[in-house]
Every structure is written in C-alpha cells, then in structure tokens.
C-alpha atoms as a PDB file:
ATOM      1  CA  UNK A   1      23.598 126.382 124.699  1.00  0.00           C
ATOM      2  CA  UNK A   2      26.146 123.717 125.543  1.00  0.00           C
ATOM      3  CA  UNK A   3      29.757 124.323 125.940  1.00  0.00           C
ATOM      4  CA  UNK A   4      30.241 121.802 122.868  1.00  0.00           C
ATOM      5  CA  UNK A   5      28.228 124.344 121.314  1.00  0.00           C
ATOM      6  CA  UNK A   6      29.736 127.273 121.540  1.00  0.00           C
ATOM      7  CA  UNK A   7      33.577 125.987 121.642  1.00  0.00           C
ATOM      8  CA  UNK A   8      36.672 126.960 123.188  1.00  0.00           C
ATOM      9  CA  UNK A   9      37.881 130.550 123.210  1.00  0.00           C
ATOM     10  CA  UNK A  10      41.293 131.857 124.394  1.00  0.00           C
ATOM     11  CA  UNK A  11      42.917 135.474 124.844  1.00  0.00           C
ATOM     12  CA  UNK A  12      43.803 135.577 121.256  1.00  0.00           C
ATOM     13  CA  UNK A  13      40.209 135.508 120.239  1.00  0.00           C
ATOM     14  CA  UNK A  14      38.838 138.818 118.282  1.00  0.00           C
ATOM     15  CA  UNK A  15      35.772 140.097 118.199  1.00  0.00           C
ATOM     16  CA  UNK A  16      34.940 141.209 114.527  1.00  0.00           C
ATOM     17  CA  UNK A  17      31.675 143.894 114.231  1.00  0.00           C
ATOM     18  CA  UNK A  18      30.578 143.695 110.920  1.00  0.00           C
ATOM     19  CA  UNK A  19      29.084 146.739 109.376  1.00  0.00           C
ATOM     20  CA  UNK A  20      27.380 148.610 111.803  1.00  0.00           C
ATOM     21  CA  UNK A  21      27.109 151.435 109.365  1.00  0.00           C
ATOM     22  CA  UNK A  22      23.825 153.925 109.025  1.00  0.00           C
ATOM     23  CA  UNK A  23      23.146 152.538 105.770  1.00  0.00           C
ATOM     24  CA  UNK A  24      21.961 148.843 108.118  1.00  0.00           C
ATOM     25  CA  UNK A  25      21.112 150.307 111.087  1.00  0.00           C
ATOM     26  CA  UNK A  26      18.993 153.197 110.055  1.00  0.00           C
ATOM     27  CA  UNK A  27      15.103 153.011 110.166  1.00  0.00           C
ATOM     28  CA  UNK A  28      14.964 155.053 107.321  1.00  0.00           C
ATOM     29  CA  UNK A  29      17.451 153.400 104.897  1.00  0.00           C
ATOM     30  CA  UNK A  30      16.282 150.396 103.003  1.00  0.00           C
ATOM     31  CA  UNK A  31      18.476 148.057 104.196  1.00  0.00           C
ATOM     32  CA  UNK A  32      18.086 149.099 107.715  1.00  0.00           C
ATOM     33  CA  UNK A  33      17.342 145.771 110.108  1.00  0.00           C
ATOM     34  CA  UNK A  34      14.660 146.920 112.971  1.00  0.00           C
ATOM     35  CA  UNK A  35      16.674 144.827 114.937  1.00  0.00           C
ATOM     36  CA  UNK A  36      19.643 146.895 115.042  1.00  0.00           C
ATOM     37  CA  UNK A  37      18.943 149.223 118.224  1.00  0.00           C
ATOM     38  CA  UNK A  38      18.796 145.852 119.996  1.00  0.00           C
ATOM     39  CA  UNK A  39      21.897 144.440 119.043  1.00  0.00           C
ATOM     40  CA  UNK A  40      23.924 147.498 119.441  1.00  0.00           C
ATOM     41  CA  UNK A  41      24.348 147.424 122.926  1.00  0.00           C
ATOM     42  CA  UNK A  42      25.420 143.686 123.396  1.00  0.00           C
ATOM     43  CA  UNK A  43      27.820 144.419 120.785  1.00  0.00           C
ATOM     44  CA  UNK A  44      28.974 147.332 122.901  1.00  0.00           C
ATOM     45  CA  UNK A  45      29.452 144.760 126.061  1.00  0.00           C
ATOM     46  CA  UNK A  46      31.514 142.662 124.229  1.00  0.00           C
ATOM     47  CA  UNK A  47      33.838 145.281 122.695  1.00  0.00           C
ATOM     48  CA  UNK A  48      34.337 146.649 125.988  1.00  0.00           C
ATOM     49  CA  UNK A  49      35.079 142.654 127.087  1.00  0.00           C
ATOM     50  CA  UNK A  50      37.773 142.059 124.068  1.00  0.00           C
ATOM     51  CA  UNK A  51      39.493 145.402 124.415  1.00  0.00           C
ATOM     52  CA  UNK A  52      42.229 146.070 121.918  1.00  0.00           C
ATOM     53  CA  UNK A  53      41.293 143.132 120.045  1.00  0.00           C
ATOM     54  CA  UNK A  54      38.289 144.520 118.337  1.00  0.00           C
ATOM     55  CA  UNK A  55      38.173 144.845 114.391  1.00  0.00           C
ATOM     56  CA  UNK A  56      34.894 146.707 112.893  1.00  0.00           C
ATOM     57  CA  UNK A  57      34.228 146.468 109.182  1.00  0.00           C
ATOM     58  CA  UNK A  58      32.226 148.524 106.520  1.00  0.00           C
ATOM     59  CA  UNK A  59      30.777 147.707 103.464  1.00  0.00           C
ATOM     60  CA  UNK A  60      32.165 149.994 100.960  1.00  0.00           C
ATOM     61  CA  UNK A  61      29.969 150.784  97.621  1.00  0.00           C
ATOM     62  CA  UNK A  62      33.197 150.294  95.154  1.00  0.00           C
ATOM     63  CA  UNK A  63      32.799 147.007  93.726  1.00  0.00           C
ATOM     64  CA  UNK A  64      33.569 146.723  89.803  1.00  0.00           C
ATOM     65  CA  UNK A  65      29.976 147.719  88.358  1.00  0.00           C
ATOM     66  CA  UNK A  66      30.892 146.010  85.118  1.00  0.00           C
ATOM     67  CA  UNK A  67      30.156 142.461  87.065  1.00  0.00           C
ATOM     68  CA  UNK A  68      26.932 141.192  88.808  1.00  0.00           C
ATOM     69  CA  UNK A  69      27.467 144.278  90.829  1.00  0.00           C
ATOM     70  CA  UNK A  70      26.256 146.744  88.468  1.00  0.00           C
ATOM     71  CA  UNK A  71      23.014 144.851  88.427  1.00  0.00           C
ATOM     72  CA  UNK A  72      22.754 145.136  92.268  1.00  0.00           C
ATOM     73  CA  UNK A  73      23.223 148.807  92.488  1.00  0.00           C
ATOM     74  CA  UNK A  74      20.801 149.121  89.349  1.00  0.00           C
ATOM     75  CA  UNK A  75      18.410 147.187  91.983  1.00  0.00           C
ATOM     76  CA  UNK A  76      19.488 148.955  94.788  1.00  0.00           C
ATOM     77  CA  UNK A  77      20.308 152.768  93.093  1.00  0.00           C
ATOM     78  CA  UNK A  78      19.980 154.779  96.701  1.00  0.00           C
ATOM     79  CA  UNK A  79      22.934 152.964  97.746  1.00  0.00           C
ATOM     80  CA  UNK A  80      25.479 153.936  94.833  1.00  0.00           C
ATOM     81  CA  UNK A  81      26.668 156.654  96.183  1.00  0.00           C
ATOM     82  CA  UNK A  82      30.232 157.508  96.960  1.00  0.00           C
ATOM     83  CA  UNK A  83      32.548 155.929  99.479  1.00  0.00           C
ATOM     84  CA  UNK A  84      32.466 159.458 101.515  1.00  0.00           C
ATOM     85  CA  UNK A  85      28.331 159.305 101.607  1.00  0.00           C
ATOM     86  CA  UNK A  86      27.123 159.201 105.469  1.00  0.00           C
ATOM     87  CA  UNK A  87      25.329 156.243 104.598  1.00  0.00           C
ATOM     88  CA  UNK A  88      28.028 154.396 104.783  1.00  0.00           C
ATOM     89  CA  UNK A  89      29.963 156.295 108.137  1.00  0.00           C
ATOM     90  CA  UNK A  90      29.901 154.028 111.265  1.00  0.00           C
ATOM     91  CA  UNK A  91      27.112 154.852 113.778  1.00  0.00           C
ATOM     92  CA  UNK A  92      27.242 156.999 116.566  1.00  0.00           C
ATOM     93  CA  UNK A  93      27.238 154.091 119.470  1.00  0.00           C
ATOM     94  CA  UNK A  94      29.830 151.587 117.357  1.00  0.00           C
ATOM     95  CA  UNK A  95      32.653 154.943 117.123  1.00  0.00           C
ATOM     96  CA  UNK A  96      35.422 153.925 118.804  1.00  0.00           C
ATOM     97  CA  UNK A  97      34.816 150.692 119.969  1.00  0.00           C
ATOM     98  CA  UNK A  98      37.682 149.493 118.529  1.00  0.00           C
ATOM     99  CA  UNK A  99      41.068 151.750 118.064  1.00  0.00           C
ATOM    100  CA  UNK A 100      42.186 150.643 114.864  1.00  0.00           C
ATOM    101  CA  UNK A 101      40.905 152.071 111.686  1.00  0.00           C
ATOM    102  CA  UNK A 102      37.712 149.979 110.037  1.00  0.00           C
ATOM    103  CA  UNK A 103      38.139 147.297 107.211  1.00  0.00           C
ATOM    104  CA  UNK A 104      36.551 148.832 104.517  1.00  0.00           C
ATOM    105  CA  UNK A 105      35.521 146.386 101.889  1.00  0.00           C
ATOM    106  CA  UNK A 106      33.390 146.406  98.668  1.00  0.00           C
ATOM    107  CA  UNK A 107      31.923 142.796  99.400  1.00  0.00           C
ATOM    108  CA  UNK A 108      29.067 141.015 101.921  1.00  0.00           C
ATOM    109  CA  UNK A 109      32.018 138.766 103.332  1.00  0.00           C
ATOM    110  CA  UNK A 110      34.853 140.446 105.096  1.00  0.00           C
ATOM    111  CA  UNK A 111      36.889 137.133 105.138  1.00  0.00           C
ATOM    112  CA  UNK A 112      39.886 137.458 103.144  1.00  0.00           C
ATOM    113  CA  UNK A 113      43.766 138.258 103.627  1.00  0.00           C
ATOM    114  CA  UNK A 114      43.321 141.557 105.144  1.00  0.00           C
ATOM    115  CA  UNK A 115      40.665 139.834 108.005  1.00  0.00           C
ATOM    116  CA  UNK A 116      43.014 137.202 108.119  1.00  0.00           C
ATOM    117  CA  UNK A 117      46.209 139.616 108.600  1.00  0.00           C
ATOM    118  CA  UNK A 118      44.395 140.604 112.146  1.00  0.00           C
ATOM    119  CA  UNK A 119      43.380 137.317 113.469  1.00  0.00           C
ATOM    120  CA  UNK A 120      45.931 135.169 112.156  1.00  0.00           C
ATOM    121  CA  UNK A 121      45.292 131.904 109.901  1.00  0.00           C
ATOM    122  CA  UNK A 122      43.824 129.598 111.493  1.00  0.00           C
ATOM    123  CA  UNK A 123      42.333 132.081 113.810  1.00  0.00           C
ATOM    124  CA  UNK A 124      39.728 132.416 116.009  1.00  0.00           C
ATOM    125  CA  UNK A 125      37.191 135.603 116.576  1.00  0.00           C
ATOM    126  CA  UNK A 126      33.617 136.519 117.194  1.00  0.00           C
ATOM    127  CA  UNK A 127      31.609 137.854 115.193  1.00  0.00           C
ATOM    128  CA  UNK A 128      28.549 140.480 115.570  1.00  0.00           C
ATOM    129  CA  UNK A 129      26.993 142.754 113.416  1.00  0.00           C
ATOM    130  CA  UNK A 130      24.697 143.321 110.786  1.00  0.00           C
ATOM    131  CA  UNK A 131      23.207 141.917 108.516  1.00  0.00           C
ATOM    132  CA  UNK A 132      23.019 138.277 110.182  1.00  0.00           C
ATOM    133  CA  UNK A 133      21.676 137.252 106.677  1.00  0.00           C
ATOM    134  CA  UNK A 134      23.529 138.534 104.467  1.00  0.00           C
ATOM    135  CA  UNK A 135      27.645 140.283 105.854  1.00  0.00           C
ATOM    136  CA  UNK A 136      27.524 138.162 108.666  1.00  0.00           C
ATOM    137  CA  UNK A 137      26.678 134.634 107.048  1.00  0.00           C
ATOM    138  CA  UNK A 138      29.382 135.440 103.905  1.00  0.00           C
ATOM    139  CA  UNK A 139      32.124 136.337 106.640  1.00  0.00           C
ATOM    140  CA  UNK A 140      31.278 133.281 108.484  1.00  0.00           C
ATOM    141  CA  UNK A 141      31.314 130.753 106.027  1.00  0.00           C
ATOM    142  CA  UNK A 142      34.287 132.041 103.768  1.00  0.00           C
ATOM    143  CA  UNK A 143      36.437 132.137 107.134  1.00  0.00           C
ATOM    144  CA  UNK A 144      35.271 128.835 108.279  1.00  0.00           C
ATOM    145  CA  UNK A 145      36.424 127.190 104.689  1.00  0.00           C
ATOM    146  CA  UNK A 146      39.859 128.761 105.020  1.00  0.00           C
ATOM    147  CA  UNK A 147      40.317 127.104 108.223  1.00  0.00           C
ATOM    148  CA  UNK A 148      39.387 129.344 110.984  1.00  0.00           C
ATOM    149  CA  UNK A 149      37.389 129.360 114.009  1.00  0.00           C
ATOM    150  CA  UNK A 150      34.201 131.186 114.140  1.00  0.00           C
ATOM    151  CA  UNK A 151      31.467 131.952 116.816  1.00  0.00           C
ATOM    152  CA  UNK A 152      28.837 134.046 116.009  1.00  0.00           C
ATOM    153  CA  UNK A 153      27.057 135.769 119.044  1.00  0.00           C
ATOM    154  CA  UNK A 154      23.769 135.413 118.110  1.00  0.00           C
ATOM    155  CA  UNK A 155      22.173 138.137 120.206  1.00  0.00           C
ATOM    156  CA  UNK A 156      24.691 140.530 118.939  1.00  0.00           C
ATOM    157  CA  UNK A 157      23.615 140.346 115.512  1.00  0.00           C
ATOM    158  CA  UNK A 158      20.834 141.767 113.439  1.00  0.00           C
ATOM    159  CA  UNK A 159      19.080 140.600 110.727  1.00  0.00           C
ATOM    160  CA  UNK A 160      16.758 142.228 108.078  1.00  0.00           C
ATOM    161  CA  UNK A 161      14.086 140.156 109.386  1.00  0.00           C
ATOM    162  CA  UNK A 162      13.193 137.920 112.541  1.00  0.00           C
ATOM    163  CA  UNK A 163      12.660 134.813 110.010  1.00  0.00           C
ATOM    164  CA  UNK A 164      16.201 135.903 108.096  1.00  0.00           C
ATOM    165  CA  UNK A 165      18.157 135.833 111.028  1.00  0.00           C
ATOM    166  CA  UNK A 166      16.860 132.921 112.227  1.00  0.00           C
ATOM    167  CA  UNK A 167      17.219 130.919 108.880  1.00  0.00           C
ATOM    168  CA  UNK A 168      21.392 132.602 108.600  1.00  0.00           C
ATOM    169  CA  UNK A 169      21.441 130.921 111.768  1.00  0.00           C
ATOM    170  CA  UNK A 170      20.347 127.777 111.536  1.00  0.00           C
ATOM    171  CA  UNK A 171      22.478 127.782 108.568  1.00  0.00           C
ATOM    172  CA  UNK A 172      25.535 128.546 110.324  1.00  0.00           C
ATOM    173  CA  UNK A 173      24.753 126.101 112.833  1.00  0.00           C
ATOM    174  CA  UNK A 174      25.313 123.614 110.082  1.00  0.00           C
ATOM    175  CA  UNK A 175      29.277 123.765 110.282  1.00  0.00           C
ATOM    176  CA  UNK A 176      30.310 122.989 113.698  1.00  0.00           C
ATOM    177  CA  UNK A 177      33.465 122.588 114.719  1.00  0.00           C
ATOM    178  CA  UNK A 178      34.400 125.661 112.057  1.00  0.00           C
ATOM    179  CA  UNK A 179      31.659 127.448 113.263  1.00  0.00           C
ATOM    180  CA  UNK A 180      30.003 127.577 116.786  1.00  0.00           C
ATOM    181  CA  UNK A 181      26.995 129.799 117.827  1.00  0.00           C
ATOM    182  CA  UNK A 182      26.770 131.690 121.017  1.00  0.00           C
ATOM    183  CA  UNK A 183      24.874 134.181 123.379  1.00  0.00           C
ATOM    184  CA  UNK A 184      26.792 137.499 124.039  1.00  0.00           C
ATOM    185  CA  UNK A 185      26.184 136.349 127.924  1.00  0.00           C
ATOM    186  CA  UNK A 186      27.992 132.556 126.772  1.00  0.00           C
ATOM    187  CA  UNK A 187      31.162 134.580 124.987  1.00  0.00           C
ATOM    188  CA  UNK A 188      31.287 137.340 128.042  1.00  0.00           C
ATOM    189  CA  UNK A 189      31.204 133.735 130.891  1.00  0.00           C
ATOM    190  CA  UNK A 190      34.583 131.998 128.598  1.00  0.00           C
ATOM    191  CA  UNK A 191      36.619 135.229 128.769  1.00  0.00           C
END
C-alpha cells in the first residue's frame, strides 16, 4: 500500500486488540473465525512493537436484554452465559500482551469515552482483532466519526469469513483520512 494509504503514525499511537477472546477464536464456538490462528501472531509482533501502549478489549455478554439484545442472545442462546464463563476469558497467546487490565464492554464497538480515556480525543491507534466484520468495523467507524485516527492492520485481523473480511474492509477503506488500512509489516516499517 502507499504511504498516503496507510497515514502518519507517531509514538503516541496505540495499538487496540479487539476481542481476542475463546468465544472468536475457538474452532469449536460458533462465532469462532478460522482465521484467527493466523492473525494471532502478527498481532503478537505488533504488541511486542507498541509496548506499554497496548489496550485489549472483550466483549462482555451484559447488554440490557430488554432491547434488540434480548433478541440476539435468543438467536445466539450458547453465548448468554455469565460474564465469568471461559468463553469469554482472553486466549492463551493474547495474555499479557498488554499490562493494563482489558476493556470489557457489552457492545460490537469499543469506541466510546472509556477507549477514548486511553488514546486521547482526537487520537490515533491501531487496531487488530477479531471479528474484522463485525467488533472491528463498529470500533472503527464510531472512532473515526468522533474525530480520531484509525488504521486497521489488515493482516492482524480476522474475520468470520474470507468474503466478510474482505467486504469490512473495503468498507473501511471508504473513510480515508479518518481511517487508513495497513499491513502489520507497513505499521511495524513507521514505528
């Protein structure tokens, strides 16, 4: 990719892992991308790249059931389970990559004021993670409309599907200068 592209970075960049819980990386859970086990370890390189400024989040099952959400977990019932469930603990490889404590969150999108607390308004981070088509896209485009500045490292993110993750990115794609798209190997060559 071009270095218009993928954007400018600088030492206050973050790199925010989105979900990489069992309940999306699993084989065996539902929602578990097959493309996971790749991703993992290029999100691993670039944790060990940004250091102390790394920020993992989980999605957190406690949403108010009395909205749309108690439709989705009547779609979805092996997923309402409590918060404690290992379904929704971190996977072995993504412990401790970074040294704060996770973001938990009952939403797809992780942008809000607590995100925003860490990387400052206006800020600018990477993201990885899982799902590209679903966490990833919602944290991308809510931060982008509040103003920040977003690259996604492509490689470092799994979808549910090879056509899903495409089609999240292409979508993302959509909203440069907000949001820029990247190879792992592109973020790791700007730091």
């Amino acid at each position: 990719m071009s270095d218009a592209s993928t954007g400018p970075t600088g030492p206050e960049e973050w790199l925010v892992v989105i979900d990489p819980q069992n309940i999306f990386a699993s084989p065996d859970s539902a929602w578990g991308s097959p493309f996971f086990a790749e991703a993992m370890p290029r999100i691993r390189e670039l944790a060990d790249a940004f250091g102390e400024r790394v920020l993992v989040t989980r999605w957190m099952p406690t949403a108010d059931r009395s909205t749309s959400w108690g439709e989705y977990f009547a779609a979805w019932p092996f997923a309402d389970q409590p918060p404690t469930d290992e379904l929704f603990d971190v996977v072995p490889d993504a412990v401790g990559l970074a040294s704060r404590a996770t973001l938990d969150l009952p939403t797809f999108g992780k942008w809000g004021p607590e995100l925003e607390s860490v990387v400052g308004h206006g800020g600018r981070f990477v993201l990885a993670g899982v799902s590209t088509d679903c966490c990833v896209i919602s944290t991308a485009l809510a931060a982008a409309d509040a103003g920040a500045r977003v690259t996604v490292a492509t490689d470092a993110c799994a979808g549910s599907t090879a056509e899903n993750h495409a089609a999240a990115v292409q979508v993302m794609g959509l909203y440069p200068p907000q949001i820029s798209l990247a190879t792992t190997d592109e973020v790791l060559a700007r730091r």
